[in-house]
PDB file of N, CA and C in Angstrom:
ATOM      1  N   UNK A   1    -110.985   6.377 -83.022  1.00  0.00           N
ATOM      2  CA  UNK A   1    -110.889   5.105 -82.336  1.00  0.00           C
ATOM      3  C   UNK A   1    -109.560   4.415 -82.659  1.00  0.00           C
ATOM      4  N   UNK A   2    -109.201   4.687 -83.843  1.00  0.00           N
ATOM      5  CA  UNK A   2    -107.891   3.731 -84.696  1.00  0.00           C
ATOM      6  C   UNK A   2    -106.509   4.348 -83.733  1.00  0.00           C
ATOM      7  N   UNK A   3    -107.035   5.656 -83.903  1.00  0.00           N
ATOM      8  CA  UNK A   3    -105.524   6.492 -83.261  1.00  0.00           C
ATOM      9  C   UNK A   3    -105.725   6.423 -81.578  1.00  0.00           C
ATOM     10  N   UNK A   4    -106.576   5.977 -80.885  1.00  0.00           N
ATOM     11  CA  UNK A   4    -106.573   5.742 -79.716  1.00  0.00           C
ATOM     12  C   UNK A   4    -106.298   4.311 -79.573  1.00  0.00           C
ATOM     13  N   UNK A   5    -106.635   3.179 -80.176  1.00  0.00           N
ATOM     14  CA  UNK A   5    -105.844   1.747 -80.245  1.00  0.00           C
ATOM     15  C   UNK A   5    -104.260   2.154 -80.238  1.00  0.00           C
ATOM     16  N   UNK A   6    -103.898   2.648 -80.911  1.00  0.00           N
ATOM     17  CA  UNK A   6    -102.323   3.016 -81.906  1.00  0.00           C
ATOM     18  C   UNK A   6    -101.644   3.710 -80.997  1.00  0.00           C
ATOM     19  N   UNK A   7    -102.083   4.622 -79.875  1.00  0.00           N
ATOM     20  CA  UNK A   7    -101.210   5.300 -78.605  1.00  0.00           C
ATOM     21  C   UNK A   7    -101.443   4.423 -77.439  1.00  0.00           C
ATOM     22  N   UNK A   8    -102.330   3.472 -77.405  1.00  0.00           N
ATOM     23  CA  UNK A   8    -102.388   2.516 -76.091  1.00  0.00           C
ATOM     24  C   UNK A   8    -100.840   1.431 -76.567  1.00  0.00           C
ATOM     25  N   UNK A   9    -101.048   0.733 -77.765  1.00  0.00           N
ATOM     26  CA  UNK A   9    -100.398  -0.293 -78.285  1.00  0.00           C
ATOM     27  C   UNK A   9     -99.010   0.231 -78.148  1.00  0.00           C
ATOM     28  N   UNK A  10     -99.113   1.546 -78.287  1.00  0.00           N
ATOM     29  CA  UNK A  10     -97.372   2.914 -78.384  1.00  0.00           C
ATOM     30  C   UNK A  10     -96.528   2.725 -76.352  1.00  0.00           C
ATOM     31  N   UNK A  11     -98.115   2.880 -76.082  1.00  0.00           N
ATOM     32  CA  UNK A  11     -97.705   3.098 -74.287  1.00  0.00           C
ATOM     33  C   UNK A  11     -97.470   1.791 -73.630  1.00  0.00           C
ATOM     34  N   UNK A  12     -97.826   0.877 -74.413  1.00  0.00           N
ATOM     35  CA  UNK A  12     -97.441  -0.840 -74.047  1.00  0.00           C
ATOM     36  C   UNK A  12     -96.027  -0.938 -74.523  1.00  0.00           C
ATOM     37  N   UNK A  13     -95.905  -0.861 -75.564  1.00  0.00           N
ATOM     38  CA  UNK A  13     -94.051  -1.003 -76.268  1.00  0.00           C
ATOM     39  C   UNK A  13     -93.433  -0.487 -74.990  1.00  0.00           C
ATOM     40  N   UNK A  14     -93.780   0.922 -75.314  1.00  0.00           N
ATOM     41  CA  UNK A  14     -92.629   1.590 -74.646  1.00  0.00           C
ATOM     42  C   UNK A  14     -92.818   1.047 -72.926  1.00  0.00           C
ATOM     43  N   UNK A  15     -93.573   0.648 -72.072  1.00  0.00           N
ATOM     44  CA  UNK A  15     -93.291   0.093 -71.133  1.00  0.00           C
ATOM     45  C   UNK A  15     -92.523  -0.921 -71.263  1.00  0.00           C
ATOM     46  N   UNK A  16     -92.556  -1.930 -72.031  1.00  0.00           N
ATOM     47  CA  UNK A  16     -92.318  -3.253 -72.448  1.00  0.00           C
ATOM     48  C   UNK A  16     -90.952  -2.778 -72.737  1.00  0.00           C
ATOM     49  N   UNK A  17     -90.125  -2.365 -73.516  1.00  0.00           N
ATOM     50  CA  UNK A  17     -89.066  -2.005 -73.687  1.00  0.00           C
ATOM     51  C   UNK A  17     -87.909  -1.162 -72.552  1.00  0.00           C
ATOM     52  N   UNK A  18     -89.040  -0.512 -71.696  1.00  0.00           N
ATOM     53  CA  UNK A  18     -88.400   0.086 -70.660  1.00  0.00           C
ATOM     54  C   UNK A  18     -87.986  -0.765 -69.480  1.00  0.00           C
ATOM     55  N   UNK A  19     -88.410  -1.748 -69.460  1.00  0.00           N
ATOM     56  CA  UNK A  19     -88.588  -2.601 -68.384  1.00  0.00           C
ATOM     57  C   UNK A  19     -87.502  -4.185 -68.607  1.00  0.00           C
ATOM     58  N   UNK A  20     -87.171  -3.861 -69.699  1.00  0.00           N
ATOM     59  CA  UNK A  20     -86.311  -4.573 -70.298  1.00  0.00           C
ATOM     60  C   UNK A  20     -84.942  -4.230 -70.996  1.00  0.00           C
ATOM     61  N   UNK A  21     -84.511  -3.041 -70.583  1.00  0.00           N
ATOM     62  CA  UNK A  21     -83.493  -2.390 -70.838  1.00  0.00           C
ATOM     63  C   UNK A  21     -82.195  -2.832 -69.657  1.00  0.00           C
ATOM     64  N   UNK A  22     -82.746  -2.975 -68.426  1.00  0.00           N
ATOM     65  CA  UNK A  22     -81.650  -3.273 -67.355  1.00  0.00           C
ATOM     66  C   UNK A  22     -81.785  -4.460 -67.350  1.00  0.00           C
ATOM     67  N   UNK A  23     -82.797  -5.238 -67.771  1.00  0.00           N
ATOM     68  CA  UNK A  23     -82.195  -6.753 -67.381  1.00  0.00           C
ATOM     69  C   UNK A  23     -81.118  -7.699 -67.919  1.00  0.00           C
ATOM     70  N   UNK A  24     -80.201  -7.054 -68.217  1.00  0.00           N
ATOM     71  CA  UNK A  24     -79.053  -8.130 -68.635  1.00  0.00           C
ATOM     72  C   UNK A  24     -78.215  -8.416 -66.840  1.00  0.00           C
ATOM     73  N   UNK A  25     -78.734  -7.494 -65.887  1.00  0.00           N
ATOM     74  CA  UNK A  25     -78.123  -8.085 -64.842  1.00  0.00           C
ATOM     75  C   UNK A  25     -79.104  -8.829 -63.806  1.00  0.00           C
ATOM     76  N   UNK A  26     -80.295  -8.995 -64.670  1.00  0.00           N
ATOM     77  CA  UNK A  26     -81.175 -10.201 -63.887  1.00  0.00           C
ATOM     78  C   UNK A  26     -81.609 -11.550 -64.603  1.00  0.00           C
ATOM     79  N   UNK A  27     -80.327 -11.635 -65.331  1.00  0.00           N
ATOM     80  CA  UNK A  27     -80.557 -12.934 -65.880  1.00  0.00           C
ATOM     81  C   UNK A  27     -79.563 -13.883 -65.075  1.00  0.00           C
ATOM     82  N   UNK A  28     -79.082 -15.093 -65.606  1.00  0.00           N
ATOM     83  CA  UNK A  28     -78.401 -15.668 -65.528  1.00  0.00           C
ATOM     84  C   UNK A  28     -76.826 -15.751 -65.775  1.00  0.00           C
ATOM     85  N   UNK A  29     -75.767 -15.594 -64.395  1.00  0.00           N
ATOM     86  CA  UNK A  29     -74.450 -15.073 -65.362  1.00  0.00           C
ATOM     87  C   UNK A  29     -73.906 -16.649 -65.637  1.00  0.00           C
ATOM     88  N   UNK A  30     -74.032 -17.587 -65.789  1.00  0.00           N
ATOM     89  CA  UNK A  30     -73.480 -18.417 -66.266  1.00  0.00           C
ATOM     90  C   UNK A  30     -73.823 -19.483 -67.340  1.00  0.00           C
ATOM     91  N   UNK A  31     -74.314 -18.386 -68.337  1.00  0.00           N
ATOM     92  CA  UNK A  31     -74.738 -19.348 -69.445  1.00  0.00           C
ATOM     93  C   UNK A  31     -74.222 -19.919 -70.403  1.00  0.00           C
ATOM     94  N   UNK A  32     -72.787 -19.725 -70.630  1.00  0.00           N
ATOM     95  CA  UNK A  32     -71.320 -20.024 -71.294  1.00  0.00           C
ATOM     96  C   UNK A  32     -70.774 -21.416 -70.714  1.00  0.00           C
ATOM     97  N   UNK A  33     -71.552 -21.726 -69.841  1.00  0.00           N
ATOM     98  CA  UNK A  33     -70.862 -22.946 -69.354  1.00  0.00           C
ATOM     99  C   UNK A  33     -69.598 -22.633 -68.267  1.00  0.00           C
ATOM    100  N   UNK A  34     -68.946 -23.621 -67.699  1.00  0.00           N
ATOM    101  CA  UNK A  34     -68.553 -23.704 -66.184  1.00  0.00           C
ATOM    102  C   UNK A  34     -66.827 -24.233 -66.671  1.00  0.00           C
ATOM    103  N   UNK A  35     -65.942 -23.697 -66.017  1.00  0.00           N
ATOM    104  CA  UNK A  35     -64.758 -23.758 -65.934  1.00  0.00           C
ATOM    105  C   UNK A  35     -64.737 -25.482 -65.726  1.00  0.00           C
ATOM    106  N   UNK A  36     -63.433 -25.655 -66.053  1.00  0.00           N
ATOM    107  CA  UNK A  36     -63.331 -27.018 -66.077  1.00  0.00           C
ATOM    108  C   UNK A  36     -62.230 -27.312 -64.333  1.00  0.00           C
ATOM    109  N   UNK A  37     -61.231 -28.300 -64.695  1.00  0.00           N
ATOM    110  CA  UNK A  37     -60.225 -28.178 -64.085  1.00  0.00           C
ATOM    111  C   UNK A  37     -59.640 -27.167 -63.814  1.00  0.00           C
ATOM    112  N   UNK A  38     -59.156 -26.441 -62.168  1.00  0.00           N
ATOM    113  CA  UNK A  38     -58.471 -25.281 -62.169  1.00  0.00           C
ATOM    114  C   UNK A  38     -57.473 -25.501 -60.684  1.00  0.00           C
ATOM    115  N   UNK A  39     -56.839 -25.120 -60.934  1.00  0.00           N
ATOM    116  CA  UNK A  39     -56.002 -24.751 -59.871  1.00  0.00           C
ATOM    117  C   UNK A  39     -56.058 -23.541 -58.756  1.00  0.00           C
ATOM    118  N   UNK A  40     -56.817 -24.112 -57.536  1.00  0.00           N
ATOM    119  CA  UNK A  40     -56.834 -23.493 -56.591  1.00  0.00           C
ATOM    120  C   UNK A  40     -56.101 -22.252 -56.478  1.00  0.00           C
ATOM    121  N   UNK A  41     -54.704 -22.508 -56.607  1.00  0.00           N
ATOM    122  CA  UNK A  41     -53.818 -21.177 -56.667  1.00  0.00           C
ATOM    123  C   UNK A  41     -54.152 -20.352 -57.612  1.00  0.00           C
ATOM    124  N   UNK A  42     -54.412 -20.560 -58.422  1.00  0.00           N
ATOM    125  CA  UNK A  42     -54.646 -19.339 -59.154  1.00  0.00           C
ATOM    126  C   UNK A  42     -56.131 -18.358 -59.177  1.00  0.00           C
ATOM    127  N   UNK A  43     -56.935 -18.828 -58.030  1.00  0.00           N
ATOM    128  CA  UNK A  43     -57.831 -17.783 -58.185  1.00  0.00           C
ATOM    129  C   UNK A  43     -57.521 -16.964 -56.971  1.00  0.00           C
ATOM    130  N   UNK A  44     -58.019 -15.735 -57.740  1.00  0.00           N
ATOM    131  CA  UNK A  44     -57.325 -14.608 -57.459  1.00  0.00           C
ATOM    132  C   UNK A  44     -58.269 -13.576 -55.873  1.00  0.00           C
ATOM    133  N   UNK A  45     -59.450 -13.777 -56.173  1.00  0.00           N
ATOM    134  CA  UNK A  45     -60.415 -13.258 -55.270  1.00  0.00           C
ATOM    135  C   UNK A  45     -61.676 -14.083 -55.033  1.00  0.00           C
ATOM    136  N   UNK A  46     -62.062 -13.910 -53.979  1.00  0.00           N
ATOM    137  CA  UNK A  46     -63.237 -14.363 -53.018  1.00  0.00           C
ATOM    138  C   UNK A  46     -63.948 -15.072 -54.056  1.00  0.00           C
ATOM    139  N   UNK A  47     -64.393 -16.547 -54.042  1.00  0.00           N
ATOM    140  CA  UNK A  47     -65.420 -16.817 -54.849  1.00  0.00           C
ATOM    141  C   UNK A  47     -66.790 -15.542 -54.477  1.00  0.00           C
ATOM    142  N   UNK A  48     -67.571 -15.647 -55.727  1.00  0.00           N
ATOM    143  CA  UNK A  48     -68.864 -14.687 -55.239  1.00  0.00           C
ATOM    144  C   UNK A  48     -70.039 -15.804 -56.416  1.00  0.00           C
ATOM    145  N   UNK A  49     -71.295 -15.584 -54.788  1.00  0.00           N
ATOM    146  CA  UNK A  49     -72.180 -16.981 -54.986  1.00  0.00           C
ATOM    147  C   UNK A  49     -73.620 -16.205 -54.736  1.00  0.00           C
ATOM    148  N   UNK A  50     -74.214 -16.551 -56.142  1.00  0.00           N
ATOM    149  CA  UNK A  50     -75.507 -16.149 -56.473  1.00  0.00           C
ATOM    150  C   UNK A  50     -76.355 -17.478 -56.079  1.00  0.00           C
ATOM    151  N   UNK A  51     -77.418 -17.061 -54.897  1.00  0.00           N
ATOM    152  CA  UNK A  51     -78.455 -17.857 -54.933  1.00  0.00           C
ATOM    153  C   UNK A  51     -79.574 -17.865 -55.699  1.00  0.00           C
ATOM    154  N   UNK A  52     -80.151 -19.120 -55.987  1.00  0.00           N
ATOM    155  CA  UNK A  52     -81.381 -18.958 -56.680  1.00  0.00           C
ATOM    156  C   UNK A  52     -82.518 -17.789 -56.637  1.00  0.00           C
ATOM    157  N   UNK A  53     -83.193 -17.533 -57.352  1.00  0.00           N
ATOM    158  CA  UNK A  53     -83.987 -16.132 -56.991  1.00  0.00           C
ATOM    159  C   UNK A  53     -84.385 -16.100 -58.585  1.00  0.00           C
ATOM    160  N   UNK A  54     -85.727 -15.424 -58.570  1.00  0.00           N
ATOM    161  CA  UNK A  54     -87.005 -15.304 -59.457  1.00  0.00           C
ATOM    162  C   UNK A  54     -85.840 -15.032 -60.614  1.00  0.00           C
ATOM    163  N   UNK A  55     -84.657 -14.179 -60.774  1.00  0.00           N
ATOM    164  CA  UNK A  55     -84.550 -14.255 -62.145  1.00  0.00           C
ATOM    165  C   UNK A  55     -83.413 -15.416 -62.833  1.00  0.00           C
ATOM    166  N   UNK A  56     -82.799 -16.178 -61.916  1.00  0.00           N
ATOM    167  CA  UNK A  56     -82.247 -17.130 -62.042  1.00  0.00           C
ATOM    168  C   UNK A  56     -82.244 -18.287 -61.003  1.00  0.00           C
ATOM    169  N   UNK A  57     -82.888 -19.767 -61.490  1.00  0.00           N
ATOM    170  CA  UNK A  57     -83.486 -20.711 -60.844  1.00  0.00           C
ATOM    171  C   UNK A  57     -81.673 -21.097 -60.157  1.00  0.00           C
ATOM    172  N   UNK A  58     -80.821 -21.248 -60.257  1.00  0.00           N
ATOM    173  CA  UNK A  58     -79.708 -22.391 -60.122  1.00  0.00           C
ATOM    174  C   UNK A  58     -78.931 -20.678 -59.659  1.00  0.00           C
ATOM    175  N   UNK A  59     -78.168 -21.956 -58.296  1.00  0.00           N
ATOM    176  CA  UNK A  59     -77.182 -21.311 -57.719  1.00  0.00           C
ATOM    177  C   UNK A  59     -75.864 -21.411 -58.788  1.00  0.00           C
ATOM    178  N   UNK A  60     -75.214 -19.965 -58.676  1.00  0.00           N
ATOM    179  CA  UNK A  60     -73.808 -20.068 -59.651  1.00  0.00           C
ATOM    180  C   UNK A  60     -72.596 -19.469 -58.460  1.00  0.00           C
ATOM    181  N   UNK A  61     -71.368 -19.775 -58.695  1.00  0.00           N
ATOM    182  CA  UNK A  61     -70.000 -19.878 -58.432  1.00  0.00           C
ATOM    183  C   UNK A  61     -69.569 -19.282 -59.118  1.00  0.00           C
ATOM    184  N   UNK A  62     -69.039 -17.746 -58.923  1.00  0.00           N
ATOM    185  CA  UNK A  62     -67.927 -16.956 -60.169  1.00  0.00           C
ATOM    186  C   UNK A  62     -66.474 -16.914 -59.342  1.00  0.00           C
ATOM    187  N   UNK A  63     -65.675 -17.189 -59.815  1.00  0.00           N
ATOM    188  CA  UNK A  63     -64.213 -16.711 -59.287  1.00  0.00           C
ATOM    189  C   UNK A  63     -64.124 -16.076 -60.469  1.00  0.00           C
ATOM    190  N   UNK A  64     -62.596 -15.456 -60.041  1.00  0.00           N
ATOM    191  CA  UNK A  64     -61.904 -14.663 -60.919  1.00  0.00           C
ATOM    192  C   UNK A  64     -60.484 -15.251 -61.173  1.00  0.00           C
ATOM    193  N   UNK A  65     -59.860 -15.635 -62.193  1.00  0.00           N
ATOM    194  CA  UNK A  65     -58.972 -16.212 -62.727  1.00  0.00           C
ATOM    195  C   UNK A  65     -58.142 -15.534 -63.844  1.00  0.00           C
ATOM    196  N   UNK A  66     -57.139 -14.837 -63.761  1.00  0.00           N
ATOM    197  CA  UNK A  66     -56.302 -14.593 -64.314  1.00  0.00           C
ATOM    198  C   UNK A  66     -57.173 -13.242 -64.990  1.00  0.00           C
ATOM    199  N   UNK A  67     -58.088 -11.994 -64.057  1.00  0.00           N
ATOM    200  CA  UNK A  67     -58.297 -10.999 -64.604  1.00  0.00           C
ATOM    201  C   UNK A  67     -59.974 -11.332 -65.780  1.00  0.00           C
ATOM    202  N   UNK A  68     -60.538 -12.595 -65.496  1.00  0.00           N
ATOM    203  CA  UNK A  68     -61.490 -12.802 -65.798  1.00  0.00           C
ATOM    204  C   UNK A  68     -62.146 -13.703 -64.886  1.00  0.00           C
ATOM    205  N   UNK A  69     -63.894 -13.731 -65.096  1.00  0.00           N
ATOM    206  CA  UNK A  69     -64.725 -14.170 -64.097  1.00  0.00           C
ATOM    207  C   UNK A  69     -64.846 -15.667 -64.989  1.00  0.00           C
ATOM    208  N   UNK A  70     -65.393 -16.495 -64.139  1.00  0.00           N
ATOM    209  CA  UNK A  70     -65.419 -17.636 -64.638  1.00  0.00           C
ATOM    210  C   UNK A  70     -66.418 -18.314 -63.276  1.00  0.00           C
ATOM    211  N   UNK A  71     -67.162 -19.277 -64.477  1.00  0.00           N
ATOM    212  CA  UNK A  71     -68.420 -20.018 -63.564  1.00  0.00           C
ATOM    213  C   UNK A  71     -67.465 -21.282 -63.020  1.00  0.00           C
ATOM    214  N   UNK A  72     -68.191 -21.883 -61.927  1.00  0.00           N
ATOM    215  CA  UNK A  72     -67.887 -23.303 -61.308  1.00  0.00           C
ATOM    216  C   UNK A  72     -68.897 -23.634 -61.430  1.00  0.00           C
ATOM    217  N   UNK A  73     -68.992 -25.231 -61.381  1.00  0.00           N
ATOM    218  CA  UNK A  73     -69.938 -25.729 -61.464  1.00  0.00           C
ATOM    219  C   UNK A  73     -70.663 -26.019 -59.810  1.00  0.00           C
ATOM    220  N   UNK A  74     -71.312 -25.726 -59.392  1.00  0.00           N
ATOM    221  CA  UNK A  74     -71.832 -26.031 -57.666  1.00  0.00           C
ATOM    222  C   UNK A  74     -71.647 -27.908 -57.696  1.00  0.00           C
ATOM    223  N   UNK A  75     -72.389 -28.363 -58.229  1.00  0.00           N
ATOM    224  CA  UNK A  75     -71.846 -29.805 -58.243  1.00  0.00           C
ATOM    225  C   UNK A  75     -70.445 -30.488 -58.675  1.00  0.00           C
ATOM    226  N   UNK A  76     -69.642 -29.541 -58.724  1.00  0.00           N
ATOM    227  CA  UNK A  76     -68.213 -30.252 -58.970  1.00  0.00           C
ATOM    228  C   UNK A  76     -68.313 -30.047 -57.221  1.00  0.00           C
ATOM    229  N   UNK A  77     -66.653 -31.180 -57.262  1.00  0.00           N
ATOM    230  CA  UNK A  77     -65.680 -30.981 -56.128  1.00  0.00           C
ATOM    231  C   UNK A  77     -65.272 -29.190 -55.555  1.00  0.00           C
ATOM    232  N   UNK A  78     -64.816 -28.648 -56.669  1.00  0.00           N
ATOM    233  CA  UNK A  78     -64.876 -27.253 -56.261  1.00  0.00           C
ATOM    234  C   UNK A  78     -65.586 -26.541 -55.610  1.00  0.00           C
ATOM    235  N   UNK A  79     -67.055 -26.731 -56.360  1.00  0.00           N
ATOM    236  CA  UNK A  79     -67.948 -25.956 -56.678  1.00  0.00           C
ATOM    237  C   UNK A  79     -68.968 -26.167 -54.769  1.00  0.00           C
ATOM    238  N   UNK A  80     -68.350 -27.335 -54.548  1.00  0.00           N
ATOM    239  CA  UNK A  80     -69.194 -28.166 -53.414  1.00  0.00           C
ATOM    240  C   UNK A  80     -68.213 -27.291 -51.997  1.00  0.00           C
ATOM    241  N   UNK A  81     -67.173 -27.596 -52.548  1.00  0.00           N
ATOM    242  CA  UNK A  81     -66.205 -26.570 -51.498  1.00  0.00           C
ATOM    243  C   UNK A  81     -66.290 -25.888 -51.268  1.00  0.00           C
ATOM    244  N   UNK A  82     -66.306 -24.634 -52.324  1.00  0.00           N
ATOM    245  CA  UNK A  82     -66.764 -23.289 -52.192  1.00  0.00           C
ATOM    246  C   UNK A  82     -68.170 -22.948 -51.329  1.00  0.00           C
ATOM    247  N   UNK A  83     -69.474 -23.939 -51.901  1.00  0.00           N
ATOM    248  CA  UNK A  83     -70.450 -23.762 -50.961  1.00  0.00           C
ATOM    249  C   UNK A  83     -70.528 -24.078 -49.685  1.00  0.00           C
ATOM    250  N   UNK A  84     -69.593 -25.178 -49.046  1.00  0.00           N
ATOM    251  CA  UNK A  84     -69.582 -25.680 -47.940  1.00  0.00           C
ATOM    252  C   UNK A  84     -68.846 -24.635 -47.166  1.00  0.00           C
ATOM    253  N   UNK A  85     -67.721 -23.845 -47.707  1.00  0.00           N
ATOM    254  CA  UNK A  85     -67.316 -22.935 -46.917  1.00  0.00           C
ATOM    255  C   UNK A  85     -67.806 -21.410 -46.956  1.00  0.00           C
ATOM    256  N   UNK A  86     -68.316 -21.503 -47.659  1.00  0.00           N
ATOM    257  CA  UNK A  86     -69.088 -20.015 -47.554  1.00  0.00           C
ATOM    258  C   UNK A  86     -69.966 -20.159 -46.359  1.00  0.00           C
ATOM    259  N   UNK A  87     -70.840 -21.821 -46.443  1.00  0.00           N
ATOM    260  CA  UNK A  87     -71.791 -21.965 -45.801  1.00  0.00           C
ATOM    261  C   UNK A  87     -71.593 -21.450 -44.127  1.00  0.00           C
ATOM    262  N   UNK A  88     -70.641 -22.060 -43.844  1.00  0.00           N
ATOM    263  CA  UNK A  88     -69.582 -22.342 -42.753  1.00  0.00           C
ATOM    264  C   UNK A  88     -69.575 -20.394 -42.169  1.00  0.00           C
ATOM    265  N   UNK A  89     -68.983 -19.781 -43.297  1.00  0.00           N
ATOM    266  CA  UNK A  89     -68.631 -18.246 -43.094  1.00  0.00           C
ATOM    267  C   UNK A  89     -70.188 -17.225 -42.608  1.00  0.00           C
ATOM    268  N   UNK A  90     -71.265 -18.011 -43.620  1.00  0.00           N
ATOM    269  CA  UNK A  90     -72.296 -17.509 -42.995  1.00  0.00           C
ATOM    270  C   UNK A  90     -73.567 -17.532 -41.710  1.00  0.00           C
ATOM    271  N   UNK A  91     -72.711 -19.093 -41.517  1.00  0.00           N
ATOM    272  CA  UNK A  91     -73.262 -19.366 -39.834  1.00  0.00           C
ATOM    273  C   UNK A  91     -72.387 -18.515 -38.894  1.00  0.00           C
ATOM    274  N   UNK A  92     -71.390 -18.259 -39.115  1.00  0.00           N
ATOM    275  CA  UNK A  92     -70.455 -17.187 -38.325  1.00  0.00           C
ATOM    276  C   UNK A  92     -70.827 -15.956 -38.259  1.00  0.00           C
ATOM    277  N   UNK A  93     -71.461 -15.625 -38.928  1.00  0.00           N
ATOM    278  CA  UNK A  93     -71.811 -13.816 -39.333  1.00  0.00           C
ATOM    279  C   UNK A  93     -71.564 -12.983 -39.795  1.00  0.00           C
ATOM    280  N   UNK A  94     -70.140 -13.850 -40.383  1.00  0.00           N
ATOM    281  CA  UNK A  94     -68.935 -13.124 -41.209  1.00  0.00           C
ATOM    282  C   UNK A  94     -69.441 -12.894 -42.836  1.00  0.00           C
ATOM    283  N   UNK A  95     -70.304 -12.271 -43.036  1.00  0.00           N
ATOM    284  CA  UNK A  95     -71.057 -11.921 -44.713  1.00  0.00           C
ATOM    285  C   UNK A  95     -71.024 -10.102 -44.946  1.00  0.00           C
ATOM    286  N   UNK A  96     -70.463 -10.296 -46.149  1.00  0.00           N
ATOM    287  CA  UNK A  96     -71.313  -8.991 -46.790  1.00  0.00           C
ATOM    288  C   UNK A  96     -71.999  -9.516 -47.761  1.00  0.00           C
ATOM    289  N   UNK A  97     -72.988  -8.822 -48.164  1.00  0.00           N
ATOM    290  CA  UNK A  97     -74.195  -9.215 -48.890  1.00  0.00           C
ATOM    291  C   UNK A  97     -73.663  -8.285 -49.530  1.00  0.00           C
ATOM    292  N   UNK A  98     -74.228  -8.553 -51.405  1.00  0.00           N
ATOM    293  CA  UNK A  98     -74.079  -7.926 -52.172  1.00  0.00           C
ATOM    294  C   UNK A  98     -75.705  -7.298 -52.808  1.00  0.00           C
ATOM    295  N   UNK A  99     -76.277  -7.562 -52.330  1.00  0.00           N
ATOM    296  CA  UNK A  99     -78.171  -7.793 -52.684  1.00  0.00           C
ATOM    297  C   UNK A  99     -78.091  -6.388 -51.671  1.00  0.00           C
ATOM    298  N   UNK A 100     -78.008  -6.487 -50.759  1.00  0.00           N
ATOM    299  CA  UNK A 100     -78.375  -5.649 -49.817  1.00  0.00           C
ATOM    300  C   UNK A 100     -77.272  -4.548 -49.433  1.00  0.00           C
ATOM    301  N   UNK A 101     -76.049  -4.466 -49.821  1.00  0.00           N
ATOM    302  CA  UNK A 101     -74.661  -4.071 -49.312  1.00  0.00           C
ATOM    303  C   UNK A 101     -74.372  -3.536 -48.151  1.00  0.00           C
ATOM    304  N   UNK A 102     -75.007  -4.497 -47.024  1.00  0.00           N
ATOM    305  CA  UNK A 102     -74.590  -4.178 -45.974  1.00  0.00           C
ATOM    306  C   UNK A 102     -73.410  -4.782 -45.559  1.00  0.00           C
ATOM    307  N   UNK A 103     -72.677  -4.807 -44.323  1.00  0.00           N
ATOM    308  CA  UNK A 103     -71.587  -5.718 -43.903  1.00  0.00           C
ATOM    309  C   UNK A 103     -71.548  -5.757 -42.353  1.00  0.00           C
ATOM    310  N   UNK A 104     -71.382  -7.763 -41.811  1.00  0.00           N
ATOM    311  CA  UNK A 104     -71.881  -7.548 -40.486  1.00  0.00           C
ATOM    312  C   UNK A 104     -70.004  -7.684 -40.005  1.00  0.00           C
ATOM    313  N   UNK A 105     -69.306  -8.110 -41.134  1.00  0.00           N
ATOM    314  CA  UNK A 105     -67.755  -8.258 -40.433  1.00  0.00           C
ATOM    315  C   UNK A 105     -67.068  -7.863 -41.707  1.00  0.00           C
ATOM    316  N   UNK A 106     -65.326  -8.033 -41.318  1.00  0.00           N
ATOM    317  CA  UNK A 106     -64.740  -7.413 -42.536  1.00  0.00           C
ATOM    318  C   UNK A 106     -64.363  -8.471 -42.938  1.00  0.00           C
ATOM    319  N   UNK A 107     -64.919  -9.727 -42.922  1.00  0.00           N
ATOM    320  CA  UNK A 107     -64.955 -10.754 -43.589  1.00  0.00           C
ATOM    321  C   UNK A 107     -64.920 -10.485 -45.471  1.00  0.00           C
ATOM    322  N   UNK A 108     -64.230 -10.681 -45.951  1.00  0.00           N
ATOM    323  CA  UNK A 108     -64.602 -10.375 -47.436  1.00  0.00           C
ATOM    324  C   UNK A 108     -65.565 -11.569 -48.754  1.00  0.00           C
ATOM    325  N   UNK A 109     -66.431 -12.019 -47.492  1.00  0.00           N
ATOM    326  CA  UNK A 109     -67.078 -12.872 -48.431  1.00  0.00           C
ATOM    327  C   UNK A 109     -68.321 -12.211 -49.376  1.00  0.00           C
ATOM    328  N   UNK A 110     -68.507 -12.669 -50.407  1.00  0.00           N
ATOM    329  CA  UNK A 110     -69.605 -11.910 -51.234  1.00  0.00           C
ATOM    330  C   UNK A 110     -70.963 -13.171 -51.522  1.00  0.00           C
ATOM    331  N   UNK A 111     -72.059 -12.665 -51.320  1.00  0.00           N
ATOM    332  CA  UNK A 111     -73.534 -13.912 -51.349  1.00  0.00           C
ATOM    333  C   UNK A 111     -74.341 -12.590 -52.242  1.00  0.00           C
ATOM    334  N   UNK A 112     -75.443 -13.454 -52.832  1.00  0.00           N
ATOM    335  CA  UNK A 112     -76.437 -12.680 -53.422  1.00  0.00           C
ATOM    336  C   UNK A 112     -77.918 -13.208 -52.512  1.00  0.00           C
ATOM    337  N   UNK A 113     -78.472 -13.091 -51.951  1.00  0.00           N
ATOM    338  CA  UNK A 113     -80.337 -13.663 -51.611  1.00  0.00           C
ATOM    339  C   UNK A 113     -80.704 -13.444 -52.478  1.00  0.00           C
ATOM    340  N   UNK A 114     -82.044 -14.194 -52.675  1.00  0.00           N
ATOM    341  CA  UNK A 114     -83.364 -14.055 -53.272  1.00  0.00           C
ATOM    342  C   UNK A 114     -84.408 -13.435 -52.750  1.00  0.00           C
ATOM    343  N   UNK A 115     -84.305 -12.461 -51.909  1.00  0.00           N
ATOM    344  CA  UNK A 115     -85.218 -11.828 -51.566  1.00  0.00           C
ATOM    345  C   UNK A 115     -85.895 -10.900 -52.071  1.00  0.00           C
TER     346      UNK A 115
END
């Protein structure tokens, strides 16, 4: 009975552990906190904008700045820009999805869904 408790409790870990091995890319990427002041010119590529979704509640803003990613804050001035024009890009049709990696134009914008 002891050694049949002791291989159930074995087959729980090891699910439990398996299932938790890839999630460092379903957490949250901006938990370091949010770029401050930046200069437009210097970012380098497409903002890319994670919507809310089961493994992270809050929309995030990554640019890339000088060869590193860096959060915006969605409620800054920036951060409001960036969403307003993405928004703008995706009433157009002009998206690639990164969730799904399809592409409806060669628009180079990048979105995540919550689907």
């Amino acid at each position: 009975m002891k050694s049949a408790v002791f291989a159930f409790l074995c087959c729980l870990l090891v699910l439990y552990v398996q299932g938790h091995t890839g999630s460092t890319s379903n957490t949250c990427r901006c938990l370091d906190g949010f770029v401050g002041r930046i200069n437009t010119k210097l970012i380098k590529d497409v903002p890319v904008v994670h919507y809310p979704s089961v493994f992270c509640p809050q929309t995030e803003i990554i640019i890339t700045v000088a060869d590193k990613k860096k959060c915006v804050n969605p409620q800054s001035a920036l951060g409001k820009t960036i969403l307003r024009n993405m928004n703008k890009l995706m009433n157009n049709g002009a998206v690639t999805t990164t969730s799904s990696q399809t592409s409806r134009s060669s628009a180079s914008l990048h979105t995540t869904s919550s689907m």
